[in-house]
Protein backbone atom coordinates (compact mmCIF):
# COMPACT_ATOMS: atom_id res chain seq x y z
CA UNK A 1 60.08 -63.21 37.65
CA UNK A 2 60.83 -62.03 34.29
CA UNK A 3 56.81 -61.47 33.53
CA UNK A 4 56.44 -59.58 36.56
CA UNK A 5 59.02 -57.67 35.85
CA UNK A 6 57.36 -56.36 32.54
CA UNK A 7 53.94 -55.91 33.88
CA UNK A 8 55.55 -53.83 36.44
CA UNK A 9 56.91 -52.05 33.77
CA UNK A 10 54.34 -51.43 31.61
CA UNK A 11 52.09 -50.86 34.32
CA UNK A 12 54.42 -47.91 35.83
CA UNK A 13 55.86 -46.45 32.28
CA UNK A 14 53.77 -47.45 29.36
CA UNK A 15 49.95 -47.07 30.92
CA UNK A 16 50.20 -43.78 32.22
CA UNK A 17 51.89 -42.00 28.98
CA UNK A 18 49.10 -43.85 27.43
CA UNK A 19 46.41 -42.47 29.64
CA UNK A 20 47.83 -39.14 28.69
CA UNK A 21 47.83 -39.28 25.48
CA UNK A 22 44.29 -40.91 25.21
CA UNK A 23 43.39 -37.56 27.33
CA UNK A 24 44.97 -35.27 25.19
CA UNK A 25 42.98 -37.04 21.88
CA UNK A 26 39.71 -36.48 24.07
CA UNK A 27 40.02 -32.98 24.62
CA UNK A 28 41.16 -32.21 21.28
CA UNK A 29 38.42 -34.05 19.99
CA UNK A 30 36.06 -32.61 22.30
CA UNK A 31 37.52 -28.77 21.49
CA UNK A 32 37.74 -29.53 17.39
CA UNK A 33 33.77 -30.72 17.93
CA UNK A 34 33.01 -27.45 19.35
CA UNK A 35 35.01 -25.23 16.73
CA UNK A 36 33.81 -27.30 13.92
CA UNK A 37 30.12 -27.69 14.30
CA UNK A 38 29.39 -23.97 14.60
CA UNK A 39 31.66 -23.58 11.43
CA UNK A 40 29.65 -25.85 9.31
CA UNK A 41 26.02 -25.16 10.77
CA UNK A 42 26.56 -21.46 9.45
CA UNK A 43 27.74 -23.16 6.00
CA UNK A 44 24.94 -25.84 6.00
CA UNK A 45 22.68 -22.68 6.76
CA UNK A 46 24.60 -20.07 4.17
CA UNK A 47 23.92 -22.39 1.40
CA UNK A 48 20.44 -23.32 2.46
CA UNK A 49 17.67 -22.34 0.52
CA UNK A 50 15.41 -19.90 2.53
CA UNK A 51 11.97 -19.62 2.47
CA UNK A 52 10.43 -16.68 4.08
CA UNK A 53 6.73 -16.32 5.62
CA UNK A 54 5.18 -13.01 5.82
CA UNK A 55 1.94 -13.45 8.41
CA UNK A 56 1.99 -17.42 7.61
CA UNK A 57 1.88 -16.72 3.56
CA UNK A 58 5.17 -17.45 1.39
CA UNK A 59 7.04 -14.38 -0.49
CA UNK A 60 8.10 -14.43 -4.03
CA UNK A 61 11.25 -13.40 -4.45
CA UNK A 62 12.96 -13.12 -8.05
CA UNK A 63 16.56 -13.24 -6.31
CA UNK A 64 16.58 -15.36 -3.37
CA UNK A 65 17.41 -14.02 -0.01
CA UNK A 66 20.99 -15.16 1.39
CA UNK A 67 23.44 -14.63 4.33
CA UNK A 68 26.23 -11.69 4.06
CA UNK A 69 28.66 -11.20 6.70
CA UNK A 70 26.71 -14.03 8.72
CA UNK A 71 23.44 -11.68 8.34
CA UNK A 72 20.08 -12.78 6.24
CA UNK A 73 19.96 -10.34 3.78
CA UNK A 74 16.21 -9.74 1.88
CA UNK A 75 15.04 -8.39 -1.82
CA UNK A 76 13.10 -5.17 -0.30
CA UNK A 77 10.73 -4.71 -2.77
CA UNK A 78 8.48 -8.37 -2.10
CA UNK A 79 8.37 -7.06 1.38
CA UNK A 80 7.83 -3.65 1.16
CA UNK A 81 4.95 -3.95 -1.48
CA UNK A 82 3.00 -6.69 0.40
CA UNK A 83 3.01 -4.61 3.91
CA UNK A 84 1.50 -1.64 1.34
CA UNK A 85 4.80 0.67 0.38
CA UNK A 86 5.25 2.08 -2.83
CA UNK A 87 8.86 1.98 -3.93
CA UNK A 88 11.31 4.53 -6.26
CA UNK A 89 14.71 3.40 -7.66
CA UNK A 90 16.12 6.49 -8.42
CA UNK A 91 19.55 5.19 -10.53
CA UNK A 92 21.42 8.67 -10.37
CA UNK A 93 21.94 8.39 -7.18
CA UNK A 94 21.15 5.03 -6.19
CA UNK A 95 18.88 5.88 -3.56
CA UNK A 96 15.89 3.45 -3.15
CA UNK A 97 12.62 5.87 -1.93
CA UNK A 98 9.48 3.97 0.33
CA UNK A 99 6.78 5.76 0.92
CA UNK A 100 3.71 4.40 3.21
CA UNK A 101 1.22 5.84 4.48
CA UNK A 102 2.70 8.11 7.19
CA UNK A 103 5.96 7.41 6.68
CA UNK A 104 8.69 8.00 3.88
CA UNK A 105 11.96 6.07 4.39
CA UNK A 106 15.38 6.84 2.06
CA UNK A 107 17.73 4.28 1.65
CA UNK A 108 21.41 4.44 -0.33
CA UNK A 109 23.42 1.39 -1.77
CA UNK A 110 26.36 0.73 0.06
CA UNK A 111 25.48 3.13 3.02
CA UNK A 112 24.05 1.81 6.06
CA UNK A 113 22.50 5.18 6.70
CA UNK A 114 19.10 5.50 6.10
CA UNK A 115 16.63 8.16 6.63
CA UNK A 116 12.55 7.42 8.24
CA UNK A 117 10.56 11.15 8.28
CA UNK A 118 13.96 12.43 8.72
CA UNK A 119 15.19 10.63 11.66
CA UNK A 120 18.60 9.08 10.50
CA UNK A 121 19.19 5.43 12.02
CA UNK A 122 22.24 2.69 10.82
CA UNK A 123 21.51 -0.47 9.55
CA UNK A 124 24.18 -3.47 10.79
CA UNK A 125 24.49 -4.23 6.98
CA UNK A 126 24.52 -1.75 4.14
CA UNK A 127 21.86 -2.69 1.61
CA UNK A 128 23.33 -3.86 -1.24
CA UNK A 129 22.69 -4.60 -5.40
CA UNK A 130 22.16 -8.47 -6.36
CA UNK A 131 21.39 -9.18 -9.72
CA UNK A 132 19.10 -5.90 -10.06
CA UNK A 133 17.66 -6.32 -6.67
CA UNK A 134 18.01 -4.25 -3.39
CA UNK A 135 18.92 -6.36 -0.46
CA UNK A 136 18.82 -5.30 3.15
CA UNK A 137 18.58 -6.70 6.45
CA UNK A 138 16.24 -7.70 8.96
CA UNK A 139 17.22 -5.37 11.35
CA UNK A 140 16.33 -2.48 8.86
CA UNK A 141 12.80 -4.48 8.15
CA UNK A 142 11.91 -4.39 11.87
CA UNK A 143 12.95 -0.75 12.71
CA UNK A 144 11.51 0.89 9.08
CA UNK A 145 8.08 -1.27 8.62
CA UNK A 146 7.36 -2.95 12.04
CA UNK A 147 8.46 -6.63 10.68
CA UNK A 148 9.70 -8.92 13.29
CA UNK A 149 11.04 -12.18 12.79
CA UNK A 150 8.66 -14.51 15.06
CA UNK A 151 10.67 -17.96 14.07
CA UNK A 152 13.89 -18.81 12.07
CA UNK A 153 15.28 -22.04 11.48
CA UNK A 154 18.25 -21.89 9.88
CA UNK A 155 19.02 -26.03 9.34
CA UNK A 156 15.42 -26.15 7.49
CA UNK A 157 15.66 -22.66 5.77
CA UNK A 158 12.80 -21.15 7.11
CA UNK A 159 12.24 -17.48 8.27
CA UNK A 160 8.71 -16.54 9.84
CA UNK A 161 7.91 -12.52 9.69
CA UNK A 162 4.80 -10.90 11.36
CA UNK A 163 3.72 -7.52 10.93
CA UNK A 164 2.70 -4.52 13.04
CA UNK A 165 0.31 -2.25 11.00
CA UNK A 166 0.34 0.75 13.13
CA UNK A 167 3.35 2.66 11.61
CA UNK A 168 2.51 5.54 14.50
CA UNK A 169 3.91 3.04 17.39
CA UNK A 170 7.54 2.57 15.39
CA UNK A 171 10.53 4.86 15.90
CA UNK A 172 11.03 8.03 13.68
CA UNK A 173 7.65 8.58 13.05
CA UNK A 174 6.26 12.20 13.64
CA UNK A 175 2.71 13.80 12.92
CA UNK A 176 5.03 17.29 11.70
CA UNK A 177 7.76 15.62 10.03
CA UNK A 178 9.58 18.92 8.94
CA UNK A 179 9.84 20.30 12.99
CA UNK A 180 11.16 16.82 13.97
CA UNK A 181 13.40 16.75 10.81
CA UNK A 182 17.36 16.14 12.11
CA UNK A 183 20.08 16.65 8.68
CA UNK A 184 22.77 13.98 9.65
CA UNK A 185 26.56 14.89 8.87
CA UNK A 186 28.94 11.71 8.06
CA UNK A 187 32.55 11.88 9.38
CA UNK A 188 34.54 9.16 6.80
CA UNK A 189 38.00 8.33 8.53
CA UNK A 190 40.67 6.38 7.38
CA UNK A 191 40.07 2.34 7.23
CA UNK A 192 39.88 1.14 10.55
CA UNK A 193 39.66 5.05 11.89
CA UNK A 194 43.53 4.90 12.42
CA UNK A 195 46.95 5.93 10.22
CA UNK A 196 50.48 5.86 10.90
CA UNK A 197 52.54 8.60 12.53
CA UNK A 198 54.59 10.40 8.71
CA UNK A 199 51.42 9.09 6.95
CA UNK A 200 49.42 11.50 4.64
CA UNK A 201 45.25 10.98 5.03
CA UNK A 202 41.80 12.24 3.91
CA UNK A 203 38.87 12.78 6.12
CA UNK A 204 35.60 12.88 4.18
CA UNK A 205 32.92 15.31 5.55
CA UNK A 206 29.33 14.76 4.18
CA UNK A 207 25.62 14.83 3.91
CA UNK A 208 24.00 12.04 2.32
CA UNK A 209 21.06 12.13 2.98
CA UNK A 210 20.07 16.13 3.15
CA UNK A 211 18.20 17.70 0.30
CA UNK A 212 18.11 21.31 0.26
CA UNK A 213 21.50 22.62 1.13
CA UNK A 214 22.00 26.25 -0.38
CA UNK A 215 25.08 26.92 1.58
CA UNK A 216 27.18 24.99 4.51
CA UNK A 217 30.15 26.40 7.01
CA UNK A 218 32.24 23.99 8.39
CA UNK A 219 34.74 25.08 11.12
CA UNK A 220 37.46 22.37 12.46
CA UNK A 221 39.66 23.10 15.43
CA UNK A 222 42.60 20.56 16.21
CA UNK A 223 45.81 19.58 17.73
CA UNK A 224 48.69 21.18 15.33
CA UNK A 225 50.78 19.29 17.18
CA UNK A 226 49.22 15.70 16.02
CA UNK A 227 48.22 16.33 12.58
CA UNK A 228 48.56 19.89 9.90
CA UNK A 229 45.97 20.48 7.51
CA UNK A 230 47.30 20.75 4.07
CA UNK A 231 44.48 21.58 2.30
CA UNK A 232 40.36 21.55 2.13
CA UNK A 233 37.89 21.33 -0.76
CA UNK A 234 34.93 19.62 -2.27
CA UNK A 235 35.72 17.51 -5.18
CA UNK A 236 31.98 18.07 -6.64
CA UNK A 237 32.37 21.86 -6.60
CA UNK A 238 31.23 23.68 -9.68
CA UNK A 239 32.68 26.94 -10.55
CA UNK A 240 29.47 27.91 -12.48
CA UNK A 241 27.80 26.71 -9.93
CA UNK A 242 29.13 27.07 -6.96
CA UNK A 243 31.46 29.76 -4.69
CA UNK A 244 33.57 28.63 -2.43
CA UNK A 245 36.49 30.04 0.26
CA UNK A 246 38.54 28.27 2.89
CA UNK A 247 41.16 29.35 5.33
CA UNK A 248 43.71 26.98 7.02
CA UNK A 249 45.91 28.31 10.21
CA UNK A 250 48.28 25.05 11.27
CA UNK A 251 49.86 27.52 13.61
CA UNK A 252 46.37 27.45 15.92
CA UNK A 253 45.27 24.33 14.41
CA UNK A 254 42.28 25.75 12.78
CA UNK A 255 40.16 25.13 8.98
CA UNK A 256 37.25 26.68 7.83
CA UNK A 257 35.39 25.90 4.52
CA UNK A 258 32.27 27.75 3.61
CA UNK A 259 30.43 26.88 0.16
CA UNK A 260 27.82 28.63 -1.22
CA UNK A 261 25.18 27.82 -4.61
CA UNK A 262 25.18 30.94 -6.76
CA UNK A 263 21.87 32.11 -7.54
CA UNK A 264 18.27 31.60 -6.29
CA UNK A 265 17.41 27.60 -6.61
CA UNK A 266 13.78 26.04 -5.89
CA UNK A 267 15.15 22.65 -5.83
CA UNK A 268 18.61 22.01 -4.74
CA UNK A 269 20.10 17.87 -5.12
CA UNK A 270 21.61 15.89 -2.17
CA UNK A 271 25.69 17.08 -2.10
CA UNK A 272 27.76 14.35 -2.47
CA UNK A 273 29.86 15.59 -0.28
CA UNK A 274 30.94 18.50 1.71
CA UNK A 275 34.25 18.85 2.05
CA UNK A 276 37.65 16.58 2.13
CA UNK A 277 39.87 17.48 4.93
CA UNK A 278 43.48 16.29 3.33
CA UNK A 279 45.94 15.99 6.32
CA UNK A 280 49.08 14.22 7.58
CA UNK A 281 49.68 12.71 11.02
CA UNK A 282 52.66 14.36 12.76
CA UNK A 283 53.08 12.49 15.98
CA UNK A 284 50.90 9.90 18.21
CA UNK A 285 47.72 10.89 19.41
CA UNK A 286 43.80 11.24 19.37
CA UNK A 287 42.32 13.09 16.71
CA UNK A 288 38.60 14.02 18.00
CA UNK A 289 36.03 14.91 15.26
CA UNK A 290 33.31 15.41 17.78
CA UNK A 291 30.81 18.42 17.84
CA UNK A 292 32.68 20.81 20.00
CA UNK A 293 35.65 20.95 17.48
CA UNK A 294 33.55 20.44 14.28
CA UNK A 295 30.97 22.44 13.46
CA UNK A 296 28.69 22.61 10.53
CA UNK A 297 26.40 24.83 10.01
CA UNK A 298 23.61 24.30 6.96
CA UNK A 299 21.67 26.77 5.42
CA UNK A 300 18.64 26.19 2.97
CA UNK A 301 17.11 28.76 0.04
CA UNK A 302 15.60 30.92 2.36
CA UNK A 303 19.08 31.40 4.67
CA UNK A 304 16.75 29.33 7.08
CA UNK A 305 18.92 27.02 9.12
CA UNK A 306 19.05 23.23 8.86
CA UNK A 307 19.35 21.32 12.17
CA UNK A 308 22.43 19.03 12.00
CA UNK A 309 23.64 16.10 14.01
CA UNK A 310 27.28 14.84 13.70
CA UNK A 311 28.59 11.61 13.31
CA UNK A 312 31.15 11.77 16.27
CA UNK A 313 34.26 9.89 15.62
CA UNK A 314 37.58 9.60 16.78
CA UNK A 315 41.05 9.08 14.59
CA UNK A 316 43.92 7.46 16.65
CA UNK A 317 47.34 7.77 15.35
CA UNK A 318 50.06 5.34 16.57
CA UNK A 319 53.66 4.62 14.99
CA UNK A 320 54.19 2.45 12.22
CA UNK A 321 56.06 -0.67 13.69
């Protein structure tokens, strides 16, 4: 009687809060397996050493390609010279210049704007400076020289690339570059393109990759109700230079900066930038910076105009909690 009485117990208590638990370990096993593989297959492959095949033959590569941000990242120049580019570093302004055969590309450090005949296209990872080496992306590869990835194996380290020689068949080529030729203007907004309602902010207005600017208006109508202008200017103006004048009206919510080079110039450098917009956030809202309410127009040597396309962004502005 008394043994029955125990297997009766453990058999109605004891097994099922086992069974549970044994359940529970599954499933957390099961979820922790799924979580965890993932985490160390892309730190297996991050660590990996790659090797990279250009139409079956291995690159050289003085710095060796690695992952940023969970993106393969590639020294431009072994790639660029094998496929038949010839390649500037020009330090002042850490631009990196390709020019093929029909096709001149300008890239920036730290910018994932880049320029092909003009046409202005964003990479998914800035190109960046590793031990004296320009790295960028495969994305940019594909979309500036026709390179393709046609295998990558990640566990083994190995990256396949073939190549498509017609540079005619590839996006932002044109047979008359110069009537094609779109200037791009950057909108720079706060981190995460949002501030705090009482918080003072800068909005950074530029063109980094436009040669040629003589002279630039930039008009910027808003909501005085969600943010006041307190003031505009270019931190690269030059008084000997430059001439410059600016007019703010918070009561219409209205701020125009105009900037002009003083004298006739054959050759006129890429501006750093165009204007800062220094502002503070009054109350909740949008804050559009889209090209009905900002408009910029550019101007080159001759008073000939410069075709622009804008960056179109929007600020939000919510209360600090």
């Amino acid at each position: 009687m008394f043994n029955s009485c125990i297997r009766s117990i453990v058999t109605e208590s004891i097994y099922p809060f086992m069974k549970q638990k044994v359940i529970v370990l599954f499933v957390f096993l099961l979820l922790a397996g799924l979580f965890l593989a993932p985490a160390y297959y892309l730190a297996n492959a991050a660590s990996q050493q790659i090797t990279v095949y250009l139409e079956g033959v291995p690159l050289q590569f003085e710095v060796l390609p690695m992952y940023q941000q969970g993106a393969l990242m590639i020294p431009l120049r072994s790639v660029f010279e094998e496929v038949g580019y010839d390649i500037a570093w020009e330090p002042d302004t850490k631009r990196v210049v390709l020019r093929g055969s029909r096709r001149t590309v300008v890239l920036i450090v730290d910018n994932p704007l880049y320029s092909v005949n003009g046409v202005v296209c964003r990479a998914f990872n800035a190109p960046f400076i590793e031990q004296g080496r320009t790295m960028v992306g495969l994305d940019l590869l594909e979309k500036v020289a026709g390179i393709t990835v046609t295998h990558q194996d990640d566990l083994r380290g190995i990256i396949r690339l073939g190549f498509t020689k017609d540079e005619g068949d590839l996006p932002g080529y044109h047979d008359d570059e110069d009537e094609h030729r779109l200037n791009f203007i950057e909108v720079l907004l706060p981190r995460g393109d949002r501030v705090g309602v009482g918080e003072s902010f800068e909005v950074i207005i530029a063109a980094p990759l436009v040669e040629g600017i003589f002279s630039y208006e930039i008009l910027y109508t808003y909501d005085p109700d969600v943010i006041k202008i307190k003031d505009v200017k270019n931190p690269f103006y030059i008084p000997e230079r430059d001439f410059y004048l600016k007019k703010i009206n918070n009561n219409d919510g209205m701020v125009k900066y105009t900037q002009t080079t003083l004298g006739y110039q054959q050759e006129i450098p890429f501006r750093e930038c165009l204007a800062v917009l220094e502002a503070v956030a009054f109350r909740e809202g949008e804050v559009p910076f889209l090209a009905e309410n900002l408009k910029i127009d550019l101007l080159d040597n001759t008073a000939g105009t410069m075709p622009a396309a804008l960056e179109e962004k929007i600020l939000s502005i919510r209360q600090v909690r």
